[in-house]
Structures are given as C-alpha cells and as structure tokens.
Protein backbone atom coordinates (compact mmCIF):
# COMPACT_ATOMS: atom_id res chain seq x y z
CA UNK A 1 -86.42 -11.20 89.78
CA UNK A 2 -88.18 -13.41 86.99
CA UNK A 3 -86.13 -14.07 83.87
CA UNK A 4 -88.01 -14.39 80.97
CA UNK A 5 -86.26 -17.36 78.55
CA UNK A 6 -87.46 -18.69 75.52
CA UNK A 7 -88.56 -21.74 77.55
CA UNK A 8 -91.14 -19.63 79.94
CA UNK A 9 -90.92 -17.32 83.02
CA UNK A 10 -88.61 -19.04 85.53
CA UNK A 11 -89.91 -16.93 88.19
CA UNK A 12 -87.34 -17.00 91.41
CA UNK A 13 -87.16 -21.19 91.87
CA UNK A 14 -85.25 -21.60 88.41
CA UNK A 15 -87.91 -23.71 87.18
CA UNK A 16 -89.33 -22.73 83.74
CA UNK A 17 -93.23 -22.36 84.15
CA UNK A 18 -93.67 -25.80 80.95
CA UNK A 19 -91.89 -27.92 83.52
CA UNK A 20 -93.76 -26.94 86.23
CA UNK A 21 -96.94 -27.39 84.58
CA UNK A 22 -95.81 -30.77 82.95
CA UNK A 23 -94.53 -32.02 86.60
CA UNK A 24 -98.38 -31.03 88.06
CA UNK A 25 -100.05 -32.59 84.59
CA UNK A 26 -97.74 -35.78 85.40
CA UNK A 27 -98.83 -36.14 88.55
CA UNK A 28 -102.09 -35.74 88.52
CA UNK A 29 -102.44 -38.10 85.35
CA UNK A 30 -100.64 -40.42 87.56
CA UNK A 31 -103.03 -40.49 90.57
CA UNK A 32 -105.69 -40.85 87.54
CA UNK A 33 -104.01 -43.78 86.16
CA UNK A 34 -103.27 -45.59 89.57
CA UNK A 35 -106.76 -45.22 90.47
CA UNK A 36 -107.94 -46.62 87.40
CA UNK A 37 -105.59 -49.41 87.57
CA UNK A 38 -106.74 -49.96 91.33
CA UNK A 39 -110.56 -49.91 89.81
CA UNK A 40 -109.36 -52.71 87.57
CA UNK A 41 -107.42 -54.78 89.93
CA UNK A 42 -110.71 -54.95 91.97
CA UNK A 43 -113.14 -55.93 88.68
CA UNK A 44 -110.32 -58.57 87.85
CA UNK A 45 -110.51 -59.89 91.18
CA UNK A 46 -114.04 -59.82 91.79
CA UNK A 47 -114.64 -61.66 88.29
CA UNK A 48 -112.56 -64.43 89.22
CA UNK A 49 -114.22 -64.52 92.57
CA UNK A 50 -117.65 -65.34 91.11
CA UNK A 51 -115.63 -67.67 87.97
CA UNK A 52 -116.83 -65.25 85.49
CA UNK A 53 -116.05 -66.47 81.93
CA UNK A 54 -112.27 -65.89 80.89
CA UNK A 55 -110.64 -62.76 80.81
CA UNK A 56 -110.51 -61.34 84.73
CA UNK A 57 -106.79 -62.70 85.07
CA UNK A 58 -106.04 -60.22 81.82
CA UNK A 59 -108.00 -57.49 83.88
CA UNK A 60 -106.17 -57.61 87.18
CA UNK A 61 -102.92 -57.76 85.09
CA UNK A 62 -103.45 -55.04 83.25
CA UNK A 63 -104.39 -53.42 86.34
CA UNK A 64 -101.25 -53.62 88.34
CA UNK A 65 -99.99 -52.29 85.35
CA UNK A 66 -101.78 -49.13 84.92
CA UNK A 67 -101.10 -49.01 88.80
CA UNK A 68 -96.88 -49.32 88.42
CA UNK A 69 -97.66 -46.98 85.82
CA UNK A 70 -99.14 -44.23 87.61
CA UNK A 71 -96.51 -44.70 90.62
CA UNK A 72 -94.79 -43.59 87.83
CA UNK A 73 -96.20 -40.73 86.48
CA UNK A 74 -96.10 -39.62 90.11
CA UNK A 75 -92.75 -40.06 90.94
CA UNK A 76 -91.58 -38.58 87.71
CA UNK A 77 -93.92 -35.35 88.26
CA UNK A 78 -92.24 -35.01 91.83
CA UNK A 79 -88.87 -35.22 90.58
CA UNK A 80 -89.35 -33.13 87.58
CA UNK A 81 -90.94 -30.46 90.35
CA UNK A 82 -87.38 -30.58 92.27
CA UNK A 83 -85.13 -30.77 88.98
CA UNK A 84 -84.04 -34.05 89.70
CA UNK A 85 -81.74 -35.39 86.74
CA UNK A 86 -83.38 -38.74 87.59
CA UNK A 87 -86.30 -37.41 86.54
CA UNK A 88 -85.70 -36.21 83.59
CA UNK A 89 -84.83 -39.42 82.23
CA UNK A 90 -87.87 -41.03 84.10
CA UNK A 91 -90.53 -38.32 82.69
CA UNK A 92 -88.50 -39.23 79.00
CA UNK A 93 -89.50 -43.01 79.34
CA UNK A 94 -92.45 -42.74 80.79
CA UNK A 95 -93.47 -40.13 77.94
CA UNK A 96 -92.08 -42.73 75.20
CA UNK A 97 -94.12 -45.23 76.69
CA UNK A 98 -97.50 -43.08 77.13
CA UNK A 99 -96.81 -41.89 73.22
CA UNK A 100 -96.74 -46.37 72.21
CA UNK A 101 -99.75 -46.71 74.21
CA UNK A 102 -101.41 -43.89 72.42
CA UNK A 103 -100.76 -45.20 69.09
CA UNK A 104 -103.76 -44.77 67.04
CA UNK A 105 -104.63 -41.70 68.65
CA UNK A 106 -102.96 -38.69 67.17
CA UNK A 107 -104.12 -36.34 70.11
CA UNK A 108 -102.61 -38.17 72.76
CA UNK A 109 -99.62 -39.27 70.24
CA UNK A 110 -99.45 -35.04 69.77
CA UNK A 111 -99.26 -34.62 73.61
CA UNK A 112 -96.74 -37.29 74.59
CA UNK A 113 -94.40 -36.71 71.63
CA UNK A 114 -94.52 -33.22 72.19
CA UNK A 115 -93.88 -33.82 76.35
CA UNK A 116 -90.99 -35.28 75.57
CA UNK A 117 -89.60 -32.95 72.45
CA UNK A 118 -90.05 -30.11 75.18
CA UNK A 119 -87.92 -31.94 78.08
CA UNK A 120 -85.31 -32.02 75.13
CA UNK A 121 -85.28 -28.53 74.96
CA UNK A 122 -85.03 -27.87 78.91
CA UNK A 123 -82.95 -30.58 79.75
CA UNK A 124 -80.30 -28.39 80.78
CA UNK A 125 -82.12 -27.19 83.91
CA UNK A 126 -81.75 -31.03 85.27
CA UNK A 127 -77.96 -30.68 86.07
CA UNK A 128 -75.03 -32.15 83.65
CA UNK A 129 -76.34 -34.92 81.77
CA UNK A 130 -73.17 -36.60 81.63
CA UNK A 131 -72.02 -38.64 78.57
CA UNK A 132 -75.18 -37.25 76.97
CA UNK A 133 -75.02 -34.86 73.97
CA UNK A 134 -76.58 -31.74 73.86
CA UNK A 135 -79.17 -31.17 71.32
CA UNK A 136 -80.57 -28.32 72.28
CA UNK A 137 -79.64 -25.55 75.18
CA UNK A 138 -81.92 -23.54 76.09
C-alpha cells in the first residue's frame, strides 16, 4: 500500500515520487549534456583540423568536460533510482557544481539549489549516512 509522507507518495518501491523524478530529470539532463559535450569535442576537433584561428583546443576541452559531466549526471540519476548512498553524495556534488555553473542565472541557480536542499530532506531513504549529522528526517 502507498504511504503518503511529507516528502511524496512512496508508492510500494520506498522511493518518494521527488527522487524519482529528480533521478529521471538527472539522467536525462545527463544524456543532454554528454551529447552536447560530444557536439563540441567534434567542432573543437574539426577547427583544429582546418587551423582555424585560436580557440578549438578551449572547445574540445570544454567538451570532454561537459561529456565527464553528463557521465555524471547519468550515473548519479541511476543510483539515486536504486537508493544508492553513493549516490546521494554524487547527485549532492554534482548539484553544487551545476548551481556554480549557473551563477548568473537565478532560474537554474533556483533549480540546482533547490535539487540539492530537497536530497537534504530525503537523505534518510539512502541508508545510514554514517559520521554525517542529520539535519533533517523526513
């Protein structure tokens, strides 16, 4: 039977309906990014190909960068899916680091910071945090 918490409906896997949404958001930003990256990689590399004036070494970079950034997303989505404690902490960082890269833009500063206020408030559905205090159980 569904339990209804203040989190969301948990429905019968245990896993409140924000982090299942957040895991699927995750991971499909992540295939996004990754793509993106690889779209950038390839312009970077094609520009120094054809010695295009300065600046494709700074596109390929930042590239494989969107690209280890969107593995990721990915990875963190799938864990946060399964409850992995792992995750948790990896959907936390890469949340901290998506709200630094959206400095300047207080929607996407309003999304990440709030992404990662909410895994505060469900972090006790990861498992025992250990050494970790508890700010907030839900």
């Amino acid at each position: 039977m569904a339990k209804n918490t203040l989190i969301g409906n948990t429905g019968e896997t245990g896993r409140p309906s924000g982090v299942a949404l957040i895991a699927i958001v995750l991971i499909a930003f992540g295939i996004v990014t990754a793509v993106l990256g690889l779209l950038g990689m390839l312009t970077g590399f094609v520009s120094g190909l054809v010695n295009a004036p300065r600046g494709a070494d700074g596109v390929f970079i930042a590239g494989v960068g969107a690209v280890i950034l969107g593995a990721a997303y990915v990875i963190a989505g799938a864990g946060l899916w399964n409850l992995r404690t792992w995750a948790w902490w990896l959907a936390t960082l890469v949340g901290i680091v998506g709200f630094v890269l959206a400095i300047g833009s207080p929607l996407g500063m309003l999304i990440w910071g709030g992404l990662v206020a909410y895994l505060f408030v469900v972090r006790s559905n990861f498992g025992v945090l250990k050494n970790v205090p508890q700010i907030v159980r839900a």
